[in-house]
PDB file of N, CA and C in Angstrom:
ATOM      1  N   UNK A   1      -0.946  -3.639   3.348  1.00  0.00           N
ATOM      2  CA  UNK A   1       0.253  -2.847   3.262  1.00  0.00           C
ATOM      3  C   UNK A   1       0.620  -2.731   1.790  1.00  0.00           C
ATOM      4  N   UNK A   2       1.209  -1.550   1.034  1.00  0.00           N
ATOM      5  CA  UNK A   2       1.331  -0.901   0.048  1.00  0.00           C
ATOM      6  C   UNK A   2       2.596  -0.808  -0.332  1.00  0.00           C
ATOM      7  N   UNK A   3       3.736  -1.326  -0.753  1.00  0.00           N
ATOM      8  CA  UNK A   3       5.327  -0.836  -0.938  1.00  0.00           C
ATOM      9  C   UNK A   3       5.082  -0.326  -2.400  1.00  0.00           C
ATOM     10  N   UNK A   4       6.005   1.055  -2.351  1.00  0.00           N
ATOM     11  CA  UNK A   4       6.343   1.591  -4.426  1.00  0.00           C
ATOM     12  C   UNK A   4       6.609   2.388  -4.127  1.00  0.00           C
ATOM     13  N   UNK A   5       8.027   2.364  -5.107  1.00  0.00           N
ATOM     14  CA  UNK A   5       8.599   3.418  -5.416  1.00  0.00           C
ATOM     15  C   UNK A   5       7.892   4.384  -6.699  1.00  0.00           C
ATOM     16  N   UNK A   6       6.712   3.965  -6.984  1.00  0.00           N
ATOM     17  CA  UNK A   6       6.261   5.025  -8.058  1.00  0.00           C
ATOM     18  C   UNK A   6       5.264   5.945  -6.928  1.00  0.00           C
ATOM     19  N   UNK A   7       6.038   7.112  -7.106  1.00  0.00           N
ATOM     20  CA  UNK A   7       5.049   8.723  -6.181  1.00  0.00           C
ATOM     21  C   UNK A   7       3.640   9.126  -6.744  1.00  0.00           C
ATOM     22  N   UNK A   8       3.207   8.451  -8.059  1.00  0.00           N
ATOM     23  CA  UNK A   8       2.086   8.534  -8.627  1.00  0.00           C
ATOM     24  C   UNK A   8       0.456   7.529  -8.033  1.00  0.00           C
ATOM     25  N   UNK A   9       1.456   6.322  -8.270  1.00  0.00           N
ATOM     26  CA  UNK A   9       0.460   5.002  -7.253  1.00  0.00           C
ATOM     27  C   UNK A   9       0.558   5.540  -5.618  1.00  0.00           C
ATOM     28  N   UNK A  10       1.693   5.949  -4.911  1.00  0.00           N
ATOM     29  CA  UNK A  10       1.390   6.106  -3.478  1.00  0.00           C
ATOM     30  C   UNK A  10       0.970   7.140  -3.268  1.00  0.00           C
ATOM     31  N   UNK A  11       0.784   7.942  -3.942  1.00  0.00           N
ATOM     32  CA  UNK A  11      -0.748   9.308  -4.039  1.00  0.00           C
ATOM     33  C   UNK A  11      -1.594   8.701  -3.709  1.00  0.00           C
ATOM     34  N   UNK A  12      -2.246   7.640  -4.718  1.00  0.00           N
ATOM     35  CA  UNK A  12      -3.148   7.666  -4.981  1.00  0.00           C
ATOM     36  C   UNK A  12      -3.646   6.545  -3.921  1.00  0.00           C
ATOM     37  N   UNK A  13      -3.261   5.499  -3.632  1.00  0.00           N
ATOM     38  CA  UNK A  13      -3.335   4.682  -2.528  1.00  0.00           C
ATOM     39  C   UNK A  13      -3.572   5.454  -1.515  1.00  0.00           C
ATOM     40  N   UNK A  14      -2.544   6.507  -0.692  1.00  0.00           N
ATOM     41  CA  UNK A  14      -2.980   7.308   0.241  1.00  0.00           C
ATOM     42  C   UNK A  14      -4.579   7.759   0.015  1.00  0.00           C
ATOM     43  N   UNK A  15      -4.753   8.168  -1.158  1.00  0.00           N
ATOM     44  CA  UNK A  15      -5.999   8.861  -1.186  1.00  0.00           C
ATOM     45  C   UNK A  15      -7.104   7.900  -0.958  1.00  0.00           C
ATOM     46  N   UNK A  16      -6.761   6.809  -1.422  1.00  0.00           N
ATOM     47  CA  UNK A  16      -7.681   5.502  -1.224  1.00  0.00           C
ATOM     48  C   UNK A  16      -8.344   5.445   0.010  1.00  0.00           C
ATOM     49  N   UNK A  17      -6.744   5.399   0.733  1.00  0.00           N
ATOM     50  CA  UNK A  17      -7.142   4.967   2.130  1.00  0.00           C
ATOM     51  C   UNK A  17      -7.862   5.823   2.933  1.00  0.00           C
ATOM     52  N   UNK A  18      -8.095   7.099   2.653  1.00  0.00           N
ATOM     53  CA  UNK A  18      -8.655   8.004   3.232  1.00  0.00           C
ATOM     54  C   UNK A  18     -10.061   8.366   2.782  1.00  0.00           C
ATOM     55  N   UNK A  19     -10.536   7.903   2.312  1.00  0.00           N
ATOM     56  CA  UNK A  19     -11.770   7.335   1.577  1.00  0.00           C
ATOM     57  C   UNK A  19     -11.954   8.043   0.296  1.00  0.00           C
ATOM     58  N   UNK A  20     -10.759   8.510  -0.332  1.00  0.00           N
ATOM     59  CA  UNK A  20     -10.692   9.086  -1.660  1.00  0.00           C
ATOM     60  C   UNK A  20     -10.553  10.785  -1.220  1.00  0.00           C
ATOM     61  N   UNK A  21     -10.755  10.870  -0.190  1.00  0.00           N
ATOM     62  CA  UNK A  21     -10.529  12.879  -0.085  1.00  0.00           C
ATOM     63  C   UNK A  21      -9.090  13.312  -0.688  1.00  0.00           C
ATOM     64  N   UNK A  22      -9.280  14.426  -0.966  1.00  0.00           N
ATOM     65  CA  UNK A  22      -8.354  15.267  -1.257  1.00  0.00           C
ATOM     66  C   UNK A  22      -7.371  15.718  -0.154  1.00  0.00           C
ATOM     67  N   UNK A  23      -7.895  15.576   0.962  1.00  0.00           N
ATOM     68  CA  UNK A  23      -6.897  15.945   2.269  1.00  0.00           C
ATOM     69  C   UNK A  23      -6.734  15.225   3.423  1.00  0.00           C
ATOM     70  N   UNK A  24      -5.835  14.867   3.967  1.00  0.00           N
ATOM     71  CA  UNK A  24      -6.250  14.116   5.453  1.00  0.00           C
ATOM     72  C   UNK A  24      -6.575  14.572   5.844  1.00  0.00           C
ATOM     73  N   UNK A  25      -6.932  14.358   7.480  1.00  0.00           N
ATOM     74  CA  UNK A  25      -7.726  15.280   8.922  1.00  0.00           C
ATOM     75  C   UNK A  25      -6.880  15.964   9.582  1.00  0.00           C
ATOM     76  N   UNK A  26      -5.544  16.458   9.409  1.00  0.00           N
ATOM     77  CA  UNK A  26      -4.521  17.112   9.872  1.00  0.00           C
ATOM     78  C   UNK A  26      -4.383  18.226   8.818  1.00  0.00           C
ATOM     79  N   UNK A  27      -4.614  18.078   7.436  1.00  0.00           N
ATOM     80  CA  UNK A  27      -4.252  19.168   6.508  1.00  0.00           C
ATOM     81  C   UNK A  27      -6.654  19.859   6.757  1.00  0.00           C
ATOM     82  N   UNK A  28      -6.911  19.058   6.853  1.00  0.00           N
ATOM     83  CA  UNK A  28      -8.460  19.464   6.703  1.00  0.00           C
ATOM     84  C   UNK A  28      -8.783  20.508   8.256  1.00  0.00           C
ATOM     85  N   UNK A  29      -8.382  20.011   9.157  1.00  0.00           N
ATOM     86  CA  UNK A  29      -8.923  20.459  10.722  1.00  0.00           C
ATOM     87  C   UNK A  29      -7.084  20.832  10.930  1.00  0.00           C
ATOM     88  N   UNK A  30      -6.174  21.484  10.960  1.00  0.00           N
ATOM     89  CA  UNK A  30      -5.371  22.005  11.742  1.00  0.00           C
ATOM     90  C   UNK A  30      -5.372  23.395  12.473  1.00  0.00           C
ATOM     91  N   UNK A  31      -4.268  23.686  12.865  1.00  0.00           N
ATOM     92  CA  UNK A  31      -4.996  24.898  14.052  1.00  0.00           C
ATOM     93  C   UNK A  31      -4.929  26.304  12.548  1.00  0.00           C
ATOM     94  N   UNK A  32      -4.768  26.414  11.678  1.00  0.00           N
ATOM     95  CA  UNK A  32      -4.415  27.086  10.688  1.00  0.00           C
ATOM     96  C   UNK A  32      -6.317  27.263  10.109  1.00  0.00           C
ATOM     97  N   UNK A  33      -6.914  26.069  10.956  1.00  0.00           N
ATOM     98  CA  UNK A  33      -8.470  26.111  10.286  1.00  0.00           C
ATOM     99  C   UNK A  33      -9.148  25.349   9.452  1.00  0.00           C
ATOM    100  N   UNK A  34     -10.328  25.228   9.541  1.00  0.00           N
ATOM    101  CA  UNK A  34     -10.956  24.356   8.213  1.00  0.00           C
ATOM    102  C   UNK A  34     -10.013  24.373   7.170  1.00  0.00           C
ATOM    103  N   UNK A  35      -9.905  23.586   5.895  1.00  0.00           N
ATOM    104  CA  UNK A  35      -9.522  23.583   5.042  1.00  0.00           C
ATOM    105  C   UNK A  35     -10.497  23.027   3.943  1.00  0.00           C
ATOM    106  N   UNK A  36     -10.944  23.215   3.035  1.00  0.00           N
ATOM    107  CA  UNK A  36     -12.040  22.503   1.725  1.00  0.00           C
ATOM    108  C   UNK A  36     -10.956  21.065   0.993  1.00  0.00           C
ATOM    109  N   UNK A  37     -12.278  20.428   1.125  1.00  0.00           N
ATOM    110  CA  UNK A  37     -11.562  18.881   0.061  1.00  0.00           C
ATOM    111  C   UNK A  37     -12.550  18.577  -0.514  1.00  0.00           C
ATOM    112  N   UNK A  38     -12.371  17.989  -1.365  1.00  0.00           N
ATOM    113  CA  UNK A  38     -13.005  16.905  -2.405  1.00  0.00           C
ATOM    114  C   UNK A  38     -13.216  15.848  -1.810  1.00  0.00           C
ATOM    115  N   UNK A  39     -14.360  15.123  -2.669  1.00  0.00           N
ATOM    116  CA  UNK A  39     -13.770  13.607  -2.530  1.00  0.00           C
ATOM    117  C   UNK A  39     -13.798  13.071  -3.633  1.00  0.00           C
ATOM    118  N   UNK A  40     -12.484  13.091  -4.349  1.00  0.00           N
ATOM    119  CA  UNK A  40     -12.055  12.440  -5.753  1.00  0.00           C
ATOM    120  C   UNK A  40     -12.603  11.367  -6.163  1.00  0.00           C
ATOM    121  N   UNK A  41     -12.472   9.686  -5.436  1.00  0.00           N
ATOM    122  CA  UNK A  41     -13.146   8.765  -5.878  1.00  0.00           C
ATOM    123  C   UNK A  41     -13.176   7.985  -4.504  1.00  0.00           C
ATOM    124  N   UNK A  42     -13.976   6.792  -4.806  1.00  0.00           N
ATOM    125  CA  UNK A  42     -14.457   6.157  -4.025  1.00  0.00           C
ATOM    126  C   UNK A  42     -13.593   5.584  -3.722  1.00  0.00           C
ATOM    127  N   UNK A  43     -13.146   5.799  -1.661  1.00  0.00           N
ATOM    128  CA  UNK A  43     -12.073   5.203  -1.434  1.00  0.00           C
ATOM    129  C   UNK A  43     -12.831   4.168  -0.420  1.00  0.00           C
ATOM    130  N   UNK A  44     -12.102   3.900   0.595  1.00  0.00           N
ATOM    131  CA  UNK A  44     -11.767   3.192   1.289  1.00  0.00           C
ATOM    132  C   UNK A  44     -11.658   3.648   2.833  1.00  0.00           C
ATOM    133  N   UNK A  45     -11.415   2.988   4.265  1.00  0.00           N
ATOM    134  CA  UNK A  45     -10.787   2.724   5.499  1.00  0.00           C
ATOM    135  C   UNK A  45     -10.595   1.875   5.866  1.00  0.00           C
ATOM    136  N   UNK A  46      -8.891   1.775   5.534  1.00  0.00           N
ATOM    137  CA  UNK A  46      -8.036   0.742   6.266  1.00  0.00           C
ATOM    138  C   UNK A  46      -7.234   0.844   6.817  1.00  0.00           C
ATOM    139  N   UNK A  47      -7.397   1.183   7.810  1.00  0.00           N
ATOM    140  CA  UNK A  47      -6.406   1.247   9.156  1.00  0.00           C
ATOM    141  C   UNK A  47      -5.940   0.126   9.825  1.00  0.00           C
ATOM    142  N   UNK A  48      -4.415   0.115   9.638  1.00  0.00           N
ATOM    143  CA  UNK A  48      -4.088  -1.623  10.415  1.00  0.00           C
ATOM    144  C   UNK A  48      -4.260  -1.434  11.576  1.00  0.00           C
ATOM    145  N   UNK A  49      -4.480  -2.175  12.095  1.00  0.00           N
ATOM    146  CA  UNK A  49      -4.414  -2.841  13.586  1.00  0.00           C
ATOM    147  C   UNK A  49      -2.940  -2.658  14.434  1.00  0.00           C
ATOM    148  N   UNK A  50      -2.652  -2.618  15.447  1.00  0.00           N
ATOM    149  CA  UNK A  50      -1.657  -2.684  16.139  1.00  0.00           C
ATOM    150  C   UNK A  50      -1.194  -3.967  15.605  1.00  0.00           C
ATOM    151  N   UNK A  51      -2.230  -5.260  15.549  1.00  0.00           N
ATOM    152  CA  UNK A  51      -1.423  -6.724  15.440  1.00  0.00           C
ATOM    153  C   UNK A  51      -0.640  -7.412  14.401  1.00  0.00           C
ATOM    154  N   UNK A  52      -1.678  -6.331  13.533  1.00  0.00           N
ATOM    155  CA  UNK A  52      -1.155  -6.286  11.418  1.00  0.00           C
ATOM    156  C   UNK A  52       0.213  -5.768  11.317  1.00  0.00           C
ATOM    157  N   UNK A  53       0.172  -4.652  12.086  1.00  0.00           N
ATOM    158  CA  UNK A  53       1.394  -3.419  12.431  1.00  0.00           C
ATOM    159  C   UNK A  53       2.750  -4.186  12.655  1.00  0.00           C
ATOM    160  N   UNK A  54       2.554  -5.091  14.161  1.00  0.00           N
ATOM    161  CA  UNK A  54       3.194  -5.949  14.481  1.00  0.00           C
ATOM    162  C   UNK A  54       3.782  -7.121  13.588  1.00  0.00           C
ATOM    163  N   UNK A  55       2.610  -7.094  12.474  1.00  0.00           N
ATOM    164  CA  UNK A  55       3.130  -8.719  11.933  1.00  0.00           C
ATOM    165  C   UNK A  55       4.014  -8.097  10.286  1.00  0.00           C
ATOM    166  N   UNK A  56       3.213  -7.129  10.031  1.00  0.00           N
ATOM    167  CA  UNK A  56       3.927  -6.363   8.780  1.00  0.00           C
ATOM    168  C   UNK A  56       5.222  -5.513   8.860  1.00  0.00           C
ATOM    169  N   UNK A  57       5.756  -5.411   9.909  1.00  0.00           N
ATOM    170  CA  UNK A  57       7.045  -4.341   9.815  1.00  0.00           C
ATOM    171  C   UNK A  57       8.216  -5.135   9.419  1.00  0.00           C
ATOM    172  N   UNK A  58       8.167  -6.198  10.273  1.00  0.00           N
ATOM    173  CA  UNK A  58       9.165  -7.331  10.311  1.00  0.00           C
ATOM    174  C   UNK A  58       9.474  -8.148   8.541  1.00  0.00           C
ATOM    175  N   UNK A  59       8.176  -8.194   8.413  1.00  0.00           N
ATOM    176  CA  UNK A  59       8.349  -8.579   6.997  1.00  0.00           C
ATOM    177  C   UNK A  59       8.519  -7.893   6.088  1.00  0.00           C
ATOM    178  N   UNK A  60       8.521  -6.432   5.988  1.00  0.00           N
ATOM    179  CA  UNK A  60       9.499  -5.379   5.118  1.00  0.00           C
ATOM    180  C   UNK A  60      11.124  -6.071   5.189  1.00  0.00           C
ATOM    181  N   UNK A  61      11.213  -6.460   6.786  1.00  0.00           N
ATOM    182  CA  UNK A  61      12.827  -6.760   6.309  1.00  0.00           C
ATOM    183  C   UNK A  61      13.134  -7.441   5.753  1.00  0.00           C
ATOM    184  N   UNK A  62      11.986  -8.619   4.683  1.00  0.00           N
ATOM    185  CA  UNK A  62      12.759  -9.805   4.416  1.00  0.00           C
ATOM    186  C   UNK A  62      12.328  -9.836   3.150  1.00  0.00           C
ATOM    187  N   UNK A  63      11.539  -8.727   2.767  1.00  0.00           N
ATOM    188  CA  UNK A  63      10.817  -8.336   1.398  1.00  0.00           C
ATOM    189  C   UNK A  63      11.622  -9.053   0.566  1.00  0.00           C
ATOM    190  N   UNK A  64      13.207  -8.554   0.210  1.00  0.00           N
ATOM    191  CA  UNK A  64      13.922  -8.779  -1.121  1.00  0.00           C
ATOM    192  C   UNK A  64      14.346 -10.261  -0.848  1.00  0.00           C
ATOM    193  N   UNK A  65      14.389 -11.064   0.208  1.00  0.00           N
ATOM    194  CA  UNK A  65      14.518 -12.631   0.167  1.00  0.00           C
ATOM    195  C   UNK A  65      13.448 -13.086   0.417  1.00  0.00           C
ATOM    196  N   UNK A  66      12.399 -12.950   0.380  1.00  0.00           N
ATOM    197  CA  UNK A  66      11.157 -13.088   0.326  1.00  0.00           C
ATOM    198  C   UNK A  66      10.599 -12.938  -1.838  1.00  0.00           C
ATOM    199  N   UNK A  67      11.658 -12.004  -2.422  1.00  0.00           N
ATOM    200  CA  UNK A  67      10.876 -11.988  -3.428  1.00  0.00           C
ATOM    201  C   UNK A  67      12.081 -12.714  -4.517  1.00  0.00           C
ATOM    202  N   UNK A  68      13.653 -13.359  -4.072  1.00  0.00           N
ATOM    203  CA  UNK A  68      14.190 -14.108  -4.566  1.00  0.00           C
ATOM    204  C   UNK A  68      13.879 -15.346  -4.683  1.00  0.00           C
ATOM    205  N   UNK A  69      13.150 -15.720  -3.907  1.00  0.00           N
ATOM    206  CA  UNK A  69      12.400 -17.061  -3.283  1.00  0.00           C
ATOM    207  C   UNK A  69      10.885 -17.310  -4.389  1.00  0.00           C
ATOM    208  N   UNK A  70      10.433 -16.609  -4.070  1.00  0.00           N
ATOM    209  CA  UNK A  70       9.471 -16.683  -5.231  1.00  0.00           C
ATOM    210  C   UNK A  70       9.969 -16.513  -6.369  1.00  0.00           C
ATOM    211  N   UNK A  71      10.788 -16.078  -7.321  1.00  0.00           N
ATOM    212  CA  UNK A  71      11.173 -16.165  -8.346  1.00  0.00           C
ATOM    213  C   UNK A  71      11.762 -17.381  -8.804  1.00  0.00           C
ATOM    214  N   UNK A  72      12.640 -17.973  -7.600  1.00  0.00           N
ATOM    215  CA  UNK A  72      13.351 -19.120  -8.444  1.00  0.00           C
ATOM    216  C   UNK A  72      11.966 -20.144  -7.951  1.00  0.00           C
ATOM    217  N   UNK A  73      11.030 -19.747  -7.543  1.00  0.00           N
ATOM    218  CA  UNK A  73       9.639 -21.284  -7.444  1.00  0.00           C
ATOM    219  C   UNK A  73       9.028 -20.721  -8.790  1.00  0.00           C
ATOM    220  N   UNK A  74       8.891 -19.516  -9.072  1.00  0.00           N
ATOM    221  CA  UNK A  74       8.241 -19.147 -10.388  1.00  0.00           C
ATOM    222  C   UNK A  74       9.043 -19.509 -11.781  1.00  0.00           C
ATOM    223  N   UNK A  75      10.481 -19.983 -11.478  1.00  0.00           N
ATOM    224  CA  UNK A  75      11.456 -20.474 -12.828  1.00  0.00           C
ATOM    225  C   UNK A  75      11.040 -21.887 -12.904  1.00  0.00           C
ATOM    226  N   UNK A  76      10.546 -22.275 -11.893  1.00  0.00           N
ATOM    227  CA  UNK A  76      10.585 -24.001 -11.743  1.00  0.00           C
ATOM    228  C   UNK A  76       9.154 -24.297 -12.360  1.00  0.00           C
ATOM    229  N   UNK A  77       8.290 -23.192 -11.975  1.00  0.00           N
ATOM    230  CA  UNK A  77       7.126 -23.903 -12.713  1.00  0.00           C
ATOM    231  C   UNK A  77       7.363 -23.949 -14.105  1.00  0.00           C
ATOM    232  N   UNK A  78       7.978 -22.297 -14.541  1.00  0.00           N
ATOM    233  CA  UNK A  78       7.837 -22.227 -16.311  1.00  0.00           C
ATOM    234  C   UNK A  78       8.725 -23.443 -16.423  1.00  0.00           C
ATOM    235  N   UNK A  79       9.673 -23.879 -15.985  1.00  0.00           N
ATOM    236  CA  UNK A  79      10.297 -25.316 -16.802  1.00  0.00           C
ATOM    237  C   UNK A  79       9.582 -26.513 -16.101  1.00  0.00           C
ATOM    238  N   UNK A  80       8.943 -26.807 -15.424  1.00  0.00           N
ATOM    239  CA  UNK A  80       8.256 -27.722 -15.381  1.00  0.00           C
ATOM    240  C   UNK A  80       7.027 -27.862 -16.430  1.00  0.00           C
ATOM    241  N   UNK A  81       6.840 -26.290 -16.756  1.00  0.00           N
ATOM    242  CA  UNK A  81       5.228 -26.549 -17.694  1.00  0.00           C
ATOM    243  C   UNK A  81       5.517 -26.338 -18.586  1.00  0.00           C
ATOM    244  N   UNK A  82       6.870 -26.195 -19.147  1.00  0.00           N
ATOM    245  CA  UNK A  82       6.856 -25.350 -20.708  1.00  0.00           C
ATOM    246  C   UNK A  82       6.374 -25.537 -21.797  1.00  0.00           C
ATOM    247  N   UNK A  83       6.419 -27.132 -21.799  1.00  0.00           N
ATOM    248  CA  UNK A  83       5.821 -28.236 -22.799  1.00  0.00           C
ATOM    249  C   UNK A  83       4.226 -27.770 -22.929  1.00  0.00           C
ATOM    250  N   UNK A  84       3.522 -27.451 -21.930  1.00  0.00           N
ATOM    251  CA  UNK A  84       2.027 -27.658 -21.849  1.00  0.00           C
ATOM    252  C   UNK A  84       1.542 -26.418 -22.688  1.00  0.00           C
TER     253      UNK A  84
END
């Protein structure tokens, strides 16, 4: 799973996931007709699972106390190691 607010990276991730084409299979095959794509770069297929689906939605909700939590364990190391 992918979170960003930058529209530049979630282009391009999308495109990833689609094995780098220029179009999905809805803009490529719709009733409007073939459509021509590329294939920009070497992507990828990753399609979650129903169970991934299941286990990843829930944890969007807890993202931002999920990433306060790691920060104050990431303050504790720099003052535990600062010396080193």
């Amino acid at each position: 799973m992918v979170v960003t607010a930058n529209a530049e990276w979630a282009a391009r991730v999308q495109r990833l996931a689609l094995h780098g084409l220029s179009a999905d299979a809805w803009k490529r095959f719709s009733d409007a007709g073939f459509k021509h794509y590329d294939v920009v770069e070497a992507g990828f297929k990753y399609n979650m699972m129903d169970l991934q689906t299941a286990i990843g939605l829930p944890q969007l909700a807890r993202v931002e106390a999920n990433l306060v939590r790691r920060e104050a364990i990431w303050a504790r190391y720099d003052q535990a190691f600062a010396d080193i």
